[in-house]
C-alpha atoms as a PDB file:
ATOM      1  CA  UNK A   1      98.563  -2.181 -93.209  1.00  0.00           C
ATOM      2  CA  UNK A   2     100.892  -1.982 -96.093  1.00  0.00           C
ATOM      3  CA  UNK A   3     103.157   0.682 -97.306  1.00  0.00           C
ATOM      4  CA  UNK A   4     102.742   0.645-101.402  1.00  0.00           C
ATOM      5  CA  UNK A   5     104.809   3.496-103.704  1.00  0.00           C
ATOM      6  CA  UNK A   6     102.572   4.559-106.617  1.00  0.00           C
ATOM      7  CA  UNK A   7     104.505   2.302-109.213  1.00  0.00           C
ATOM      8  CA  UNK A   8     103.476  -0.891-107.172  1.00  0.00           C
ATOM      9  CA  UNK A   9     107.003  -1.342-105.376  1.00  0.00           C
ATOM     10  CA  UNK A  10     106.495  -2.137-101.780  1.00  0.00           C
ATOM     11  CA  UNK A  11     108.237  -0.367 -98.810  1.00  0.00           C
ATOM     12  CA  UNK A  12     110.840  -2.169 -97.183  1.00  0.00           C
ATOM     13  CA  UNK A  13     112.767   0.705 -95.326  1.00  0.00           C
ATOM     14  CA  UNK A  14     112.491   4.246 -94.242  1.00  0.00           C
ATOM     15  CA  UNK A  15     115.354   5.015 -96.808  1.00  0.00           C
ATOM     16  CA  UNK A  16     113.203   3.700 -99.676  1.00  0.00           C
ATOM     17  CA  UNK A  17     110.526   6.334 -98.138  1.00  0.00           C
ATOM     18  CA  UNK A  18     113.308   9.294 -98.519  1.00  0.00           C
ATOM     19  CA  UNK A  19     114.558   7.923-101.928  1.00  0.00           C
ATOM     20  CA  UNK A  20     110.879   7.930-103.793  1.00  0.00           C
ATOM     21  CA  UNK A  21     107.895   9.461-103.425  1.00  0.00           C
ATOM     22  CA  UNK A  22     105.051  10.212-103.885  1.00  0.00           C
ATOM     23  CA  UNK A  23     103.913   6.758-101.705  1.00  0.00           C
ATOM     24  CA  UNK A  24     100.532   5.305-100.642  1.00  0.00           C
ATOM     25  CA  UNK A  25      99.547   3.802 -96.952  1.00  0.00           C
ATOM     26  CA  UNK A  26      96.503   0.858 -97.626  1.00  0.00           C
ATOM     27  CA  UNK A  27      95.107   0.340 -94.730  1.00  0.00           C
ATOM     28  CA  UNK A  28      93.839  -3.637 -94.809  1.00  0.00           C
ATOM     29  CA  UNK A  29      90.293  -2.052 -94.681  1.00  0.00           C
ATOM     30  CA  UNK A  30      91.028  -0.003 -97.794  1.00  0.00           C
ATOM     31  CA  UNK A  31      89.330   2.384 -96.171  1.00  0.00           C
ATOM     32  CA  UNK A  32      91.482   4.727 -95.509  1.00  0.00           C
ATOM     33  CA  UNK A  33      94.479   5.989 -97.728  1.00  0.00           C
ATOM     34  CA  UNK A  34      97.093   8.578 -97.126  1.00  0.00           C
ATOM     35  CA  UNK A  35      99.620  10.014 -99.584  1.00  0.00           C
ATOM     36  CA  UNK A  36     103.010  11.601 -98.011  1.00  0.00           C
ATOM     37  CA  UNK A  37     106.115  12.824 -99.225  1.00  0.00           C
ATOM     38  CA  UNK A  38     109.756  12.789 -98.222  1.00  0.00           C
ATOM     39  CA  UNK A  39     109.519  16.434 -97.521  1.00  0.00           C
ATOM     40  CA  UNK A  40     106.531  16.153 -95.192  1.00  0.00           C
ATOM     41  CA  UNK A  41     107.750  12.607 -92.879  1.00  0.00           C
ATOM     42  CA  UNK A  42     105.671  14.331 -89.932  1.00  0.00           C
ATOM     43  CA  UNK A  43     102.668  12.673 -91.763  1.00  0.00           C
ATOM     44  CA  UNK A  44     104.477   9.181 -91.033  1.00  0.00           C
END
């Protein structure tokens, strides 16, 4: 799977996750795809 943010940079640490938001998780499948926020990291 692949962490993506919504402008097409890619993940490369949790404090990237706190800095922007909101961000996508692609599943290889693309079946499946979850949006979560900073404010909600429970979702992670």
């Amino acid at each position: 799977y692949g962490i993506v943010f919504k402008d097409g940079d890619i993940v490369k640490s949790v404090d990237q996750i706190e800095e922007k938001q909101p961000i996508e998780i692609r599943l290889s499948d693309g079946l499946v795809n979850a949006t979560v926020t900073a404010k909600n990291k429970e979702s992670l």
